[in-house]
N, C-alpha and C. Protein backbone atom coordinates (compact mmCIF):
# COMPACT_ATOMS: atom_id res chain seq x y z
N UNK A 1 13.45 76.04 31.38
CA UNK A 1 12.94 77.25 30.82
C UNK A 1 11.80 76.89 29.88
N UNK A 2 10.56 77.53 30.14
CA UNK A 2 9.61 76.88 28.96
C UNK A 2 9.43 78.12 28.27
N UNK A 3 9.44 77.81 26.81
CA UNK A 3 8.89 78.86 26.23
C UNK A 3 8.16 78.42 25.25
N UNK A 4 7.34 79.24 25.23
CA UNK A 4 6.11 79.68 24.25
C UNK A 4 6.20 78.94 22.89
N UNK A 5 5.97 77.83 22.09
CA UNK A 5 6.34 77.86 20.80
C UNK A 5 5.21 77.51 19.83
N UNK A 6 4.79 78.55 18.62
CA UNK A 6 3.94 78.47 18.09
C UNK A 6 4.07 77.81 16.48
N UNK A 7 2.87 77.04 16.21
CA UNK A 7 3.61 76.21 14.72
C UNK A 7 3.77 77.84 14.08
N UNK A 8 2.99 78.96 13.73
CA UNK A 8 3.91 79.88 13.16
C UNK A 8 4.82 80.52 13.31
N UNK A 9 5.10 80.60 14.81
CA UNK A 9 6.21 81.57 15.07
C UNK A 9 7.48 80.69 14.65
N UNK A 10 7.44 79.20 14.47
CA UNK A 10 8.55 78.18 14.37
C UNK A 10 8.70 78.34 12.59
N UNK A 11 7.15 78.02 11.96
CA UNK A 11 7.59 78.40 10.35
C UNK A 11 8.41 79.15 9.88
N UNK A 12 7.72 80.58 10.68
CA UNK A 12 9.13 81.94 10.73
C UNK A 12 10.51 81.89 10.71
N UNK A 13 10.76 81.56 11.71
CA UNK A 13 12.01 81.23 12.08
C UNK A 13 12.91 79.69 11.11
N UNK A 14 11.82 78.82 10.88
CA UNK A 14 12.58 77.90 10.17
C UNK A 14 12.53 78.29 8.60
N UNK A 15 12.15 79.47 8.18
CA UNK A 15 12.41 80.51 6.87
C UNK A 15 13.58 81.01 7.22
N UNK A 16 13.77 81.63 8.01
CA UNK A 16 14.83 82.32 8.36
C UNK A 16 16.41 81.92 8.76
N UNK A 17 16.25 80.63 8.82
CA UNK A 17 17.44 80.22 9.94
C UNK A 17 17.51 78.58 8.54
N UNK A 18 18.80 78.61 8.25
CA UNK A 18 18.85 77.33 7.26
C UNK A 18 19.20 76.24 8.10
N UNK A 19 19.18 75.10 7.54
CA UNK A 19 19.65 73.30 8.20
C UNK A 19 18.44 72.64 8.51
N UNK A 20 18.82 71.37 8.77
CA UNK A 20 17.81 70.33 8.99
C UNK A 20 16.99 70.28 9.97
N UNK A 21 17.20 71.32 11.20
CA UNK A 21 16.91 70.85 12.50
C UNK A 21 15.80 71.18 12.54
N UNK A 22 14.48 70.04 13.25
CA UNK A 22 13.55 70.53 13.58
C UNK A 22 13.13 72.08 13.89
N UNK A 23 12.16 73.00 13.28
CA UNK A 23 11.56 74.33 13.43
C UNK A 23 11.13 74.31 14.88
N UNK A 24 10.84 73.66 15.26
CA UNK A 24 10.55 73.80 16.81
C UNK A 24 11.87 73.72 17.78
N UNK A 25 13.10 73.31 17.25
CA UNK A 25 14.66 73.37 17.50
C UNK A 25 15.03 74.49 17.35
N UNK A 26 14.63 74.92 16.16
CA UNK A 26 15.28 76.66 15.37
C UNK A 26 14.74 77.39 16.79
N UNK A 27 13.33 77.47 16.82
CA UNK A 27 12.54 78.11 17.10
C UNK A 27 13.07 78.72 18.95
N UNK A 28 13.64 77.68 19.46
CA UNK A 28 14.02 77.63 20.78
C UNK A 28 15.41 78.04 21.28
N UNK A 29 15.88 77.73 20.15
CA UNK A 29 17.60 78.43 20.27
C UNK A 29 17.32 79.53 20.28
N UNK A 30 16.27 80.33 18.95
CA UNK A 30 16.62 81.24 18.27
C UNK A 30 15.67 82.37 19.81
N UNK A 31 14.62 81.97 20.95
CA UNK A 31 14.67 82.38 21.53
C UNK A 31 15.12 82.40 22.75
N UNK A 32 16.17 81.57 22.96
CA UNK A 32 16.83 80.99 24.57
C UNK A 32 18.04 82.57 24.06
N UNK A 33 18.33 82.64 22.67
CA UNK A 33 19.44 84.03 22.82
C UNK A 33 19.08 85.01 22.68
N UNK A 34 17.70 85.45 22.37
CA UNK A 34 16.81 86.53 22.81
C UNK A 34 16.45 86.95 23.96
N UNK A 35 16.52 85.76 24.49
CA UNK A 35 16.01 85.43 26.29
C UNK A 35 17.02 86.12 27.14
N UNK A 36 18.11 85.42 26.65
CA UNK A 36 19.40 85.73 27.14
C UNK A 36 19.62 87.36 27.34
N UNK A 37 20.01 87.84 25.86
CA UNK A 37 20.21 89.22 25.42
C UNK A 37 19.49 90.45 25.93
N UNK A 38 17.98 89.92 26.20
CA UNK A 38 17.21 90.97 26.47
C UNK A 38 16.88 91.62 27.99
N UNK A 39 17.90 91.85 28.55
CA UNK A 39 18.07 92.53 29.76
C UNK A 39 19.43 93.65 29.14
N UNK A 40 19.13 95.13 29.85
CA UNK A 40 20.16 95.73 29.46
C UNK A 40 21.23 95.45 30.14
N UNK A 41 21.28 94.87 31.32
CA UNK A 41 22.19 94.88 32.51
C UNK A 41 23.05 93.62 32.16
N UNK A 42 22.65 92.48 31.61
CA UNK A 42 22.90 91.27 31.03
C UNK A 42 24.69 91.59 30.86
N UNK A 43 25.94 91.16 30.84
CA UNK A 43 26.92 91.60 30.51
C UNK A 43 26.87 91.41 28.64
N UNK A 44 27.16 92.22 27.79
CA UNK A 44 27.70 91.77 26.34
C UNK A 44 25.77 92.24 26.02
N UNK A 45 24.89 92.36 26.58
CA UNK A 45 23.75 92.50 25.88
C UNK A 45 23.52 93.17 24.36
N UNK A 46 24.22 94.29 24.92
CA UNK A 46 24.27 95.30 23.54
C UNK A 46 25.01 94.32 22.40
N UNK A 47 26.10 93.62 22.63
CA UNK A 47 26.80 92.62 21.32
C UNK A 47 25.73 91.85 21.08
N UNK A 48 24.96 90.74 21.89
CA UNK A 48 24.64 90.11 21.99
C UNK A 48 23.18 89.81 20.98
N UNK A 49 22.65 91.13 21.27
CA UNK A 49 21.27 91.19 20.13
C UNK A 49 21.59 91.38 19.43
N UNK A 50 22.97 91.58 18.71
CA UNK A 50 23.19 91.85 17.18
C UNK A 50 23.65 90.28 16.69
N UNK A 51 23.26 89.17 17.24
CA UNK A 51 24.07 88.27 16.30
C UNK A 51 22.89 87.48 16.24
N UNK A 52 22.92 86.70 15.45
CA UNK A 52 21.60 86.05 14.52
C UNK A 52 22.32 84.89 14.01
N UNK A 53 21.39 84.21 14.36
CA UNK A 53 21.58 82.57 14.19
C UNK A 53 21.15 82.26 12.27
N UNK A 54 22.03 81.64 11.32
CA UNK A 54 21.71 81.65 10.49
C UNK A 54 21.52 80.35 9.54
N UNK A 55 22.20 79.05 10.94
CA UNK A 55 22.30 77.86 10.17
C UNK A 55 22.06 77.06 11.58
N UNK A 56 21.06 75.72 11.59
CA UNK A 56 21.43 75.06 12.76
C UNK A 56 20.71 73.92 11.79
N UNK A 57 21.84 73.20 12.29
CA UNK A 57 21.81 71.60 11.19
C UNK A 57 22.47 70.37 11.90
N UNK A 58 22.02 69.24 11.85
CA UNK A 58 23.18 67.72 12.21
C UNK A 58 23.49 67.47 10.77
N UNK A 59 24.94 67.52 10.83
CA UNK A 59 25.64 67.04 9.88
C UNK A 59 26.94 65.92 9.86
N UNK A 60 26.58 65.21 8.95
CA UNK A 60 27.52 64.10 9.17
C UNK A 60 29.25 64.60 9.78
N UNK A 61 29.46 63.48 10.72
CA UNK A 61 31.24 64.48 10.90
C UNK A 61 32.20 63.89 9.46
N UNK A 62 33.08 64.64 9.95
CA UNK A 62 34.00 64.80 8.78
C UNK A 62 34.87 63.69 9.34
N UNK A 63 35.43 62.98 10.06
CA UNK A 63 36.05 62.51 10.11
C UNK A 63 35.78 60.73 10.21
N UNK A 64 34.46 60.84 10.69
CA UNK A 64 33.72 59.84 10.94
C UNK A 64 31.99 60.22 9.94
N UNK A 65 32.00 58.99 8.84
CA UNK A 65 30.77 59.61 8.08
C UNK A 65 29.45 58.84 9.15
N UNK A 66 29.79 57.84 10.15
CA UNK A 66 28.65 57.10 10.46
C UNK A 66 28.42 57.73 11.82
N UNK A 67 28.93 58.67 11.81
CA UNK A 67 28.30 59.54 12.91
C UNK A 67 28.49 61.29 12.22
N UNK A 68 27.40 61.62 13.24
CA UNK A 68 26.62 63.17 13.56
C UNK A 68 27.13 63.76 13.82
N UNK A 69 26.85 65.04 14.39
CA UNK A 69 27.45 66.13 14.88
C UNK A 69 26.66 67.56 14.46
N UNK A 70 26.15 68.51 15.67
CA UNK A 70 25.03 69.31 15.81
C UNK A 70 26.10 70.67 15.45
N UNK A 71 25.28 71.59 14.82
CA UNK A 71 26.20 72.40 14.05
C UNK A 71 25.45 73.92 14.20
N UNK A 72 25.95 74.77 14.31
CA UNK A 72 24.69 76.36 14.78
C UNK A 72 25.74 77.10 13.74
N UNK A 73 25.28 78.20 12.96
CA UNK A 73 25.90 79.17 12.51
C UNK A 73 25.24 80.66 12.70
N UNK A 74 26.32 81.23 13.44
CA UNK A 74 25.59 82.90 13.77
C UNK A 74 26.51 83.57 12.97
N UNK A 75 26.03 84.74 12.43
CA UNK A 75 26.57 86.12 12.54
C UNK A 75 26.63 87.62 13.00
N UNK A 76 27.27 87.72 12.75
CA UNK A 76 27.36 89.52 13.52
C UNK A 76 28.35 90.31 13.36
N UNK A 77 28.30 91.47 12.45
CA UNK A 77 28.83 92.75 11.93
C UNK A 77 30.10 93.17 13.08
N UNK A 78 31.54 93.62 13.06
CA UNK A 78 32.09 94.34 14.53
C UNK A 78 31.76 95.42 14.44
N UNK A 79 31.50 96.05 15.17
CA UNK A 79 31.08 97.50 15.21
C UNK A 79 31.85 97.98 16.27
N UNK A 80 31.67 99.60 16.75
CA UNK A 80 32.93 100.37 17.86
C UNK A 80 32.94 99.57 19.10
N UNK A 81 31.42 99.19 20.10
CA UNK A 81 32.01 98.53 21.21
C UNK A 81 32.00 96.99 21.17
N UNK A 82 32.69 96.26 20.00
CA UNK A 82 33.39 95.60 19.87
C UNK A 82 35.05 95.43 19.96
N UNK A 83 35.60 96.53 19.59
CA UNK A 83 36.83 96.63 19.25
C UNK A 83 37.77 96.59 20.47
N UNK A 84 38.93 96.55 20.62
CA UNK A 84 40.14 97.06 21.11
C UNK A 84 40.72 98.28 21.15
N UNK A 85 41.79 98.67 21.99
CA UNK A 85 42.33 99.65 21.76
C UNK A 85 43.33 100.42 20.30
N UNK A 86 43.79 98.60 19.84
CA UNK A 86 44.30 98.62 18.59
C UNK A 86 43.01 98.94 17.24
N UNK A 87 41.35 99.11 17.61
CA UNK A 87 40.72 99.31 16.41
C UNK A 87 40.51 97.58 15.68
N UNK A 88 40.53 96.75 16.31
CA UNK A 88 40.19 95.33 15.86
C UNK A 88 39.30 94.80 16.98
N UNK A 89 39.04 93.50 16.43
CA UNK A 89 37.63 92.60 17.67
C UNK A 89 38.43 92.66 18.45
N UNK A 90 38.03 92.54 20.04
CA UNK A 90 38.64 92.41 21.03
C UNK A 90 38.68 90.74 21.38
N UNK A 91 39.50 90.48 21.83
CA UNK A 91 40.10 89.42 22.28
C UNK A 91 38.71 88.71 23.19
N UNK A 92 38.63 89.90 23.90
CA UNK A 92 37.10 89.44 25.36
C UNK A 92 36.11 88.95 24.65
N UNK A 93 35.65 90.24 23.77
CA UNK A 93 34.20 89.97 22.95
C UNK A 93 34.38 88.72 22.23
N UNK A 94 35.51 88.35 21.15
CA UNK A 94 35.45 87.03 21.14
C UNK A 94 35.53 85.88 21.86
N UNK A 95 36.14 85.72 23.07
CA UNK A 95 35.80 84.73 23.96
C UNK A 95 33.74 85.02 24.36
N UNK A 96 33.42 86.03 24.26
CA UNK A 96 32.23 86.15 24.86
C UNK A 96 31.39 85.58 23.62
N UNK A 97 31.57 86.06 22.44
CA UNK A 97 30.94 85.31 21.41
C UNK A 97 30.66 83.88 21.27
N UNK A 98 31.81 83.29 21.77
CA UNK A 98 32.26 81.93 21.77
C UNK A 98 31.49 81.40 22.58
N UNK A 99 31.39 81.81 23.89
CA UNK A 99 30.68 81.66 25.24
C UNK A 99 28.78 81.38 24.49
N UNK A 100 28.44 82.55 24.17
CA UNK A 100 26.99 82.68 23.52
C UNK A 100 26.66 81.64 22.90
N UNK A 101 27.28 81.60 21.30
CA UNK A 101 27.25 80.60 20.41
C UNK A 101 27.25 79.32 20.68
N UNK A 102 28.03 78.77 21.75
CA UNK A 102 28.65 77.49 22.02
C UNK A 102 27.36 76.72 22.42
N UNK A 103 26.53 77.58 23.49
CA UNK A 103 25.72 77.68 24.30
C UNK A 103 24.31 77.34 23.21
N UNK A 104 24.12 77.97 22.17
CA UNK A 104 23.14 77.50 21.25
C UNK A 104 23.41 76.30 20.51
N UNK A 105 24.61 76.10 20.53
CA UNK A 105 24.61 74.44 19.88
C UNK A 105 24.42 73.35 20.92
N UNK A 106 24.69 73.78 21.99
CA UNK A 106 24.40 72.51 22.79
C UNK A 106 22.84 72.39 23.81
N UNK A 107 22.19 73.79 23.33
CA UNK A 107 20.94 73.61 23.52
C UNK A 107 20.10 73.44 22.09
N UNK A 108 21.06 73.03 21.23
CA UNK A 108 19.89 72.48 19.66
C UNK A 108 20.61 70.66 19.73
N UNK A 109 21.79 70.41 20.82
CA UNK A 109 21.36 68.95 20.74
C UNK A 109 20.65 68.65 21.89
N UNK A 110 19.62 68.75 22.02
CA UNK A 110 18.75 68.62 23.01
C UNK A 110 19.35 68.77 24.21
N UNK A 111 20.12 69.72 24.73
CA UNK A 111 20.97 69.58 26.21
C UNK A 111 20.32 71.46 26.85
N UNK A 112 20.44 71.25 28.18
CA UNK A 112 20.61 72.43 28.86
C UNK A 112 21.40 73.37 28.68
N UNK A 113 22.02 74.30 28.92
CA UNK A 113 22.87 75.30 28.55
C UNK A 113 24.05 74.96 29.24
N UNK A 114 24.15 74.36 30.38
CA UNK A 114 25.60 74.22 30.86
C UNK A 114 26.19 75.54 31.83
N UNK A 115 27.28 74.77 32.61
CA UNK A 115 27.64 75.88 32.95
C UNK A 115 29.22 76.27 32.42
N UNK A 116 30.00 76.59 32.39
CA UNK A 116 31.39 76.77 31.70
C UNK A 116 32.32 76.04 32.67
N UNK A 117 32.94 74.90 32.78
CA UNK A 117 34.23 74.70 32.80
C UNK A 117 35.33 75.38 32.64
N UNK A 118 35.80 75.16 31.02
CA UNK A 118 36.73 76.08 30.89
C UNK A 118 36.52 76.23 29.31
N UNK A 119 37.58 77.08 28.68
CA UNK A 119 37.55 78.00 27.14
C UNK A 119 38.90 78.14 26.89
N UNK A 120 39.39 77.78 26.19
CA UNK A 120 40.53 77.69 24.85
C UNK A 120 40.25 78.40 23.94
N UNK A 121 41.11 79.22 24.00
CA UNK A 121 40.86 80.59 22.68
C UNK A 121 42.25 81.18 22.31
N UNK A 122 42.15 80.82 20.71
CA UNK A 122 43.86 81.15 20.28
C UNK A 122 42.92 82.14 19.33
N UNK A 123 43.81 83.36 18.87
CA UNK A 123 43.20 84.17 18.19
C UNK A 123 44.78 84.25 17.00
N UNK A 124 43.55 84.09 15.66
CA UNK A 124 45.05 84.23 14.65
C UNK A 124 45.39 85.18 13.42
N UNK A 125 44.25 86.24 13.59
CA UNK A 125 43.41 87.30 12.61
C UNK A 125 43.31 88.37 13.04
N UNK A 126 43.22 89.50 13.22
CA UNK A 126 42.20 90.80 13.81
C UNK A 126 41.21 90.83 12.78
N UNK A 127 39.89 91.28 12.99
CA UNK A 127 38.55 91.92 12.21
C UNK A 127 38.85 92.99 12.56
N UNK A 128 38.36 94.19 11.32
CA UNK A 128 38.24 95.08 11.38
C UNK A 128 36.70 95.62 11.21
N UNK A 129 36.77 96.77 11.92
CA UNK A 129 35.57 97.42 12.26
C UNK A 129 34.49 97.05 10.50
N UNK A 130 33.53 96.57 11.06
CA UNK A 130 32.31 96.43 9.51
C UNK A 130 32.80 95.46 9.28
N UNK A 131 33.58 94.24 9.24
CA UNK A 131 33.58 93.08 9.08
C UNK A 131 32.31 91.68 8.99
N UNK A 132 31.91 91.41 8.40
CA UNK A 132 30.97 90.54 8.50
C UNK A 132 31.36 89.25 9.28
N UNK A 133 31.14 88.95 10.51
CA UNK A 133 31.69 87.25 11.16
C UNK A 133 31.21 86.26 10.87
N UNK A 134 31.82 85.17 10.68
CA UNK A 134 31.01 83.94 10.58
C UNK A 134 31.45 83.12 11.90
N UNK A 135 30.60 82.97 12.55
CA UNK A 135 30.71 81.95 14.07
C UNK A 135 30.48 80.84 13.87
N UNK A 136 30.87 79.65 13.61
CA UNK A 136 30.51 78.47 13.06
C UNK A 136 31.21 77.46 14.14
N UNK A 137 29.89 76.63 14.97
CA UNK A 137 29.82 75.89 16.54
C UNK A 137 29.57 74.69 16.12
N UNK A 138 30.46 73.59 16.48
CA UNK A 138 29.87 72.40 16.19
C UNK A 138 30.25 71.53 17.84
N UNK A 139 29.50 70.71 18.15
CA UNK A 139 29.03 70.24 19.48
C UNK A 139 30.45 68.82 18.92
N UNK A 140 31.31 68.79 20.02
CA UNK A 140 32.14 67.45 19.96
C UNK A 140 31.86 66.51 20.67
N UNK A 141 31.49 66.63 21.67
CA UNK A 141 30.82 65.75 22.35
C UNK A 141 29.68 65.75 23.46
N UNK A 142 29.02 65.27 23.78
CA UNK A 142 27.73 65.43 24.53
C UNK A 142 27.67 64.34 25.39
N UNK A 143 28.06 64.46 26.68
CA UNK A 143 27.88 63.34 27.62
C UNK A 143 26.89 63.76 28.95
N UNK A 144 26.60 62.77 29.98
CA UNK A 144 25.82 63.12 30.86
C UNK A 144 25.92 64.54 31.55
N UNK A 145 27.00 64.34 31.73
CA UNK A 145 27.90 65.80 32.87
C UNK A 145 28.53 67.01 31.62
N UNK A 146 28.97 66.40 30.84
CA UNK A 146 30.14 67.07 30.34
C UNK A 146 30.31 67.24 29.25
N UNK A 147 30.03 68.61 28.38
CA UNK A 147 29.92 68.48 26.76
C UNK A 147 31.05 69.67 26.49
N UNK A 148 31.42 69.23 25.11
CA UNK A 148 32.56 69.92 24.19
C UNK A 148 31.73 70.99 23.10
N UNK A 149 32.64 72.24 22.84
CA UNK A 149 32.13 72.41 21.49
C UNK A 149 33.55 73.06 20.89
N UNK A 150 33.25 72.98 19.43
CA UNK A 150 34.58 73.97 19.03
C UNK A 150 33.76 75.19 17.97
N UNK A 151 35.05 75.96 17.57
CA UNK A 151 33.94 77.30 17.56
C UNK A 151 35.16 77.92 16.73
N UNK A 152 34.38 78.00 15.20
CA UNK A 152 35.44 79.33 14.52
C UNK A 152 34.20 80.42 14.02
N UNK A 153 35.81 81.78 14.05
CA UNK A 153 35.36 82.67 14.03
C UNK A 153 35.80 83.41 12.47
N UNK A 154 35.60 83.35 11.76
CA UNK A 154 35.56 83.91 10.54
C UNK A 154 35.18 85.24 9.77
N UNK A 155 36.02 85.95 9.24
CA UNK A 155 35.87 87.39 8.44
C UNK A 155 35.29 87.30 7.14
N UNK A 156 34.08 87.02 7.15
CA UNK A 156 33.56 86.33 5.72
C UNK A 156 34.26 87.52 4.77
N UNK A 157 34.25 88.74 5.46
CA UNK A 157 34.52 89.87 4.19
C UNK A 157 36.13 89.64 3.98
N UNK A 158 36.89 89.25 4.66
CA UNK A 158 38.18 88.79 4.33
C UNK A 158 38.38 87.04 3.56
N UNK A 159 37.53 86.31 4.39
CA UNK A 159 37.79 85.29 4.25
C UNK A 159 38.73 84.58 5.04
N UNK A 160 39.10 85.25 5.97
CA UNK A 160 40.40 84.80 7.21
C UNK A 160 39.72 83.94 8.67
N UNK A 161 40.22 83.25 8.85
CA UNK A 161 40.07 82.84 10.25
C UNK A 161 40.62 83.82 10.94
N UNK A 162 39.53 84.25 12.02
CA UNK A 162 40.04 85.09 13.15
C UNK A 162 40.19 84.53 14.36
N UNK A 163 39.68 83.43 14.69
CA UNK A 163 39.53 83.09 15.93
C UNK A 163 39.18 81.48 16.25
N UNK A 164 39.71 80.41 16.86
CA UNK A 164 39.25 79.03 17.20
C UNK A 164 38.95 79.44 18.89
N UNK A 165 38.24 78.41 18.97
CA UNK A 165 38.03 78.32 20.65
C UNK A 165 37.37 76.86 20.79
N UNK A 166 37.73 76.40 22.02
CA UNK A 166 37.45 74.88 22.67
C UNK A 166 36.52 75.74 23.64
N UNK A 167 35.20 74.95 23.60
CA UNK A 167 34.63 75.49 25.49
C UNK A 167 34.13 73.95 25.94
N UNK A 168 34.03 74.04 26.73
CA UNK A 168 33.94 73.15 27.48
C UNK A 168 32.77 73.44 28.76
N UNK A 169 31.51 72.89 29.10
CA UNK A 169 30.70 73.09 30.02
C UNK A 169 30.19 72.10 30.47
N UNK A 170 29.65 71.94 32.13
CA UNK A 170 28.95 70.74 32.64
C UNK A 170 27.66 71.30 32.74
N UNK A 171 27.17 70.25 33.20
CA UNK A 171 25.93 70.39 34.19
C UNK A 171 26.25 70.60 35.30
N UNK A 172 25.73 71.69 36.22
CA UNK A 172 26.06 71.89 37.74
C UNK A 172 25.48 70.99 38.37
N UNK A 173 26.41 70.23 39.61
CA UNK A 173 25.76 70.17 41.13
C UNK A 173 24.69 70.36 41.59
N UNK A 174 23.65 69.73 42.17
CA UNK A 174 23.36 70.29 43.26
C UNK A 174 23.81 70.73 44.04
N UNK A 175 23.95 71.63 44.83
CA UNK A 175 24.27 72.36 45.86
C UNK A 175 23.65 71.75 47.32
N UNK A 176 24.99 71.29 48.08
CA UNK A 176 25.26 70.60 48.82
C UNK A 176 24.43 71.63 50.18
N UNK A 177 23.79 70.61 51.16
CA UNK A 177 23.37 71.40 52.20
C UNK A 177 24.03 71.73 53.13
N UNK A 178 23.86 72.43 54.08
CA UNK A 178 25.10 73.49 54.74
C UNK A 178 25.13 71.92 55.87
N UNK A 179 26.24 71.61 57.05
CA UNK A 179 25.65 70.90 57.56
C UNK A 179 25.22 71.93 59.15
N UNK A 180 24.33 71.04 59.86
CA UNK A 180 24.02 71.76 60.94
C UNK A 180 24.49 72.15 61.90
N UNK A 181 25.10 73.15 62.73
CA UNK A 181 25.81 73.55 64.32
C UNK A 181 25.10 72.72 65.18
């Protein structure tokens, strides 16, 4: 995907968006989920332009100080077609959040978007409608084929964990040729 990147349109954005990562990094996440979002037909579009990238940083891991680890922070308000039938986030929209987000951290460690494997999602909170989220993605591992991320979901206005998720995505295949009759 090439896109457009201008030293101001990157200044912009690296005003806007906190952490260490190269402005020309900010700059590319911050339109690969614009890119994404901006079809109406897109599934989640309408969620999707409401969340805003607000931190993308390498930060030392916590468990290991002599190594890294690529880090994205979005947010986004729940509003009505977010919710459930119970009047809380829906279970989907957060796996779909997860899906989005995951997807910008592992295109700010220099990787492709991936395709999904699989997603681990325990939910341990409800948000309520006007909730402020905190989505906070950190990349676990990054290999040729096969990268990790983990992903909480947070009620800054509560302060509760609402949501963990594991995703997991490769790089696709080529697509094998048919063979001939």
């Amino acid at each position: 995907m090439s896109l457009p990147i201008t030293k101001n349109s990157a200044s912009l954005v690296d005003n806007r968006i906190k952490g260490n990562l190269p402005p020309d990094v900010k700059q590319t996440i911050d339109m690969v989920l614009s890119q994404l979002m901006s079809k109406p037909t897109v599934f989640g579009a309408s969620i999707g332009k409401r969340v805003v990238i607000t931190e993308a940083s390498v930060v030392p891991k916590a468990e290991e100080s002599s190594r890294t680890e690529v880090r994205v922070v979005c947010e986004v308000t729940v509003e009505e077609d977010m919710l459930n039938p119970g009047g809380s986030l829906h279970g989907a929209c957060a796996a779909f959040l997860i899906d989005i987000c995951t997807t910008l951290v592992f295109l700010a460690a220099a990787r492709s978007p991936g395709v999904s494997a699989s997603m681990d999602v325990v939910y341990h909170a409800p948000a309520a409608p006007g909730a402020k989220l905190r989505i906070v993605n950190t990349a676990l591992a990054v290999g040729a084929r096969i990268m990790s991320a983990r992903t909480e979901i947070w009620d800054d206005t509560t302060k509760r964990l609402c949501v963990t998720g594991i995703h997991v995505k490769m790089e696709p295949s080529v697509p094998k040729s048919k063979p001939k009759m």
